[in-house]
C-alpha atoms as a PDB file:
ATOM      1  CA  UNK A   1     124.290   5.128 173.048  1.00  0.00           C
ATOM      2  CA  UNK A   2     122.012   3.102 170.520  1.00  0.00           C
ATOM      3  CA  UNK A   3     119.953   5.695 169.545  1.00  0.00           C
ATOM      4  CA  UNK A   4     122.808   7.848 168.656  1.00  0.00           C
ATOM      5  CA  UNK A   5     124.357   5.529 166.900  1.00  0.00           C
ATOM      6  CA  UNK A   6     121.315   5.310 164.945  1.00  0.00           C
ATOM      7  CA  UNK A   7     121.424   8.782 163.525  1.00  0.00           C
ATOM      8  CA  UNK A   8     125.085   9.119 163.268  1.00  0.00           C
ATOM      9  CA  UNK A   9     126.126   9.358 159.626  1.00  0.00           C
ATOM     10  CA  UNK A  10     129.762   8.268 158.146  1.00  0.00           C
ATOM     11  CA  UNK A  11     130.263  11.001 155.231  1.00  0.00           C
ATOM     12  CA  UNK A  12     132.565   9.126 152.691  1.00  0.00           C
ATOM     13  CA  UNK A  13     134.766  11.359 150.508  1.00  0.00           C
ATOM     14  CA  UNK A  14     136.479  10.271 147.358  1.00  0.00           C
ATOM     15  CA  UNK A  15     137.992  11.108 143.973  1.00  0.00           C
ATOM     16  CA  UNK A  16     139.171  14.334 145.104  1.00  0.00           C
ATOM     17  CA  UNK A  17     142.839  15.641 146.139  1.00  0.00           C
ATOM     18  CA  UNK A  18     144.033  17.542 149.125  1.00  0.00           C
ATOM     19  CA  UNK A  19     145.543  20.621 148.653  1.00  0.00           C
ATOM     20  CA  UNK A  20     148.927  21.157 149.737  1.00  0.00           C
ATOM     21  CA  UNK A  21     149.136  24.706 151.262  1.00  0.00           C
ATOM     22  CA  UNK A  22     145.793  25.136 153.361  1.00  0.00           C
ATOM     23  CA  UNK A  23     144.717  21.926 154.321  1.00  0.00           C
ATOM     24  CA  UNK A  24     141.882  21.318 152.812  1.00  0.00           C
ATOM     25  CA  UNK A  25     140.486  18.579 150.128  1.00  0.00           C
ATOM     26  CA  UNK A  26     138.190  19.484 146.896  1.00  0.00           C
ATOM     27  CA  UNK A  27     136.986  18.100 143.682  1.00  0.00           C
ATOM     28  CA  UNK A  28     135.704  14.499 145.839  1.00  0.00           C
ATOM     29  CA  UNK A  29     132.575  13.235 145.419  1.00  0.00           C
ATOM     30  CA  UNK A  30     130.707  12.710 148.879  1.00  0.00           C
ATOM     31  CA  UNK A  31     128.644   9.099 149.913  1.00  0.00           C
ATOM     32  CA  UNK A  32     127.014   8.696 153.492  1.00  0.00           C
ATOM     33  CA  UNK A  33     126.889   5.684 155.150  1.00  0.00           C
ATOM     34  CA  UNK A  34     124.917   4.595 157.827  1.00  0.00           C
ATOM     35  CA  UNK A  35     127.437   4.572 161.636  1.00  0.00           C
ATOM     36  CA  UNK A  36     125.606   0.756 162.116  1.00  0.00           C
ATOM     37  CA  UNK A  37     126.572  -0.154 158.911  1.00  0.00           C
ATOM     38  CA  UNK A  38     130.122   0.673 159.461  1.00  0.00           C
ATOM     39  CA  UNK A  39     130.429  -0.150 162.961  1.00  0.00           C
ATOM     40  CA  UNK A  40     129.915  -3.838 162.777  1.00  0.00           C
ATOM     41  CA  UNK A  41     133.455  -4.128 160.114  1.00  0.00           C
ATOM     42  CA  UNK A  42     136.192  -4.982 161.004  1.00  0.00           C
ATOM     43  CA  UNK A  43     139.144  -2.755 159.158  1.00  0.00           C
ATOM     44  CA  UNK A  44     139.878  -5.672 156.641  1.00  0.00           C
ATOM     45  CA  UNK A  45     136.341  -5.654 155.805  1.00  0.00           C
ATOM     46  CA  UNK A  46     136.022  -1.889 155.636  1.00  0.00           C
ATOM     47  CA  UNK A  47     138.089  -1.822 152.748  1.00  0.00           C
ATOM     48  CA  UNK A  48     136.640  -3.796 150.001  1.00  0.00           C
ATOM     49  CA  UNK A  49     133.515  -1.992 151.644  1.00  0.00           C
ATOM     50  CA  UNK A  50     134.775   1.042 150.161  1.00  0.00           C
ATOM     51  CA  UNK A  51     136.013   0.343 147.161  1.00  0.00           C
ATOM     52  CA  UNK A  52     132.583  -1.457 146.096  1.00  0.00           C
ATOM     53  CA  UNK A  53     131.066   1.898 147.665  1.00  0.00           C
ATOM     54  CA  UNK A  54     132.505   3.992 145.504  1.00  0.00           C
ATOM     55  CA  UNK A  55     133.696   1.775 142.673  1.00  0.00           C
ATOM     56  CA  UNK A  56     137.601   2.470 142.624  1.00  0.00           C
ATOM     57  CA  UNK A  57     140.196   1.327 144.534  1.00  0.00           C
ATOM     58  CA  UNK A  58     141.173   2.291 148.241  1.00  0.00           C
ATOM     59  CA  UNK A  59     144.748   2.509 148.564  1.00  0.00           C
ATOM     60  CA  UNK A  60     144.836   5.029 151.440  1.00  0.00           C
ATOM     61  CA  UNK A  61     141.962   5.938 153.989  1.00  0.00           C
ATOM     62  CA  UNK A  62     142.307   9.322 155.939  1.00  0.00           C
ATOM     63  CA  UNK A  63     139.749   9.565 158.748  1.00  0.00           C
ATOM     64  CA  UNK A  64     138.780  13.054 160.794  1.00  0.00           C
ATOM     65  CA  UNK A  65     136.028  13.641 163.446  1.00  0.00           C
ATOM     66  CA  UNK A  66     132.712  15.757 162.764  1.00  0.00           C
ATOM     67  CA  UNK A  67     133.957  17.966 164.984  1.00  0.00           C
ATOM     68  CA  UNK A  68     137.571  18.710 164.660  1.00  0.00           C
ATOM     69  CA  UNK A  69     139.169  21.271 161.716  1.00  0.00           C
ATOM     70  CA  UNK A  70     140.662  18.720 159.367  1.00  0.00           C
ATOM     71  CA  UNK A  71     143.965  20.592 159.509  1.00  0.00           C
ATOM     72  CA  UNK A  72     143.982  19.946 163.076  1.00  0.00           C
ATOM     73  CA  UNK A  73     142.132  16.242 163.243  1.00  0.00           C
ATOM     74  CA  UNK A  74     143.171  14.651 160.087  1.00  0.00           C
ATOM     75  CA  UNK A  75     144.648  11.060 161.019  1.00  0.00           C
ATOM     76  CA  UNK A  76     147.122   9.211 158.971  1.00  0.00           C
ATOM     77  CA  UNK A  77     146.756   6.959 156.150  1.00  0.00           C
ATOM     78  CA  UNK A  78     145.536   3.312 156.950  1.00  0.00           C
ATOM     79  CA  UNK A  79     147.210   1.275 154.365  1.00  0.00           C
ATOM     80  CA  UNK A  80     144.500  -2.131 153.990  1.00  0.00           C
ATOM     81  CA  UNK A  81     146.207  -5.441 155.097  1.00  0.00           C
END
């Protein structure tokens, strides 16, 4: 609904690594984004989005829901274009 869409909070992490034993990632640096912010992108936008966010460049995007282990909910890469 709107109002949870209101509160609902994108947590951004970058300039870390993922480790490749136990999945897990470390060293990032964390940004949160507003869900209405992000909701009204479309991917191409999202992008350039990010990488004025957190001043680098985006060459892969991994996504994984609040509420899901990341070693069982981590989605593939989105490559941009």
């Amino acid at each position: 609904t709107m109002a949870e869409d209101a509160d609902t909070i994108v947590d951004v992490h970058y300039n870390g690594a993922f480790t490749p034993t136990l999945l897990m990632y470390f060293n990032g640096v964390n940004a949160s984004v507003p869900y209405t912010v992000v909701n009204k992108m479309k991917f191409p936008d999202f992008i350039p989005f990010l990488e004025k966010r957190t001043k680098g460049r985006c060459s892969d995007v991994y996504y994984c829901l609040h509420e899901v282990r990341l070693s069982e909910g981590l989605h593939g890469s989105l490559k941009d274009g």
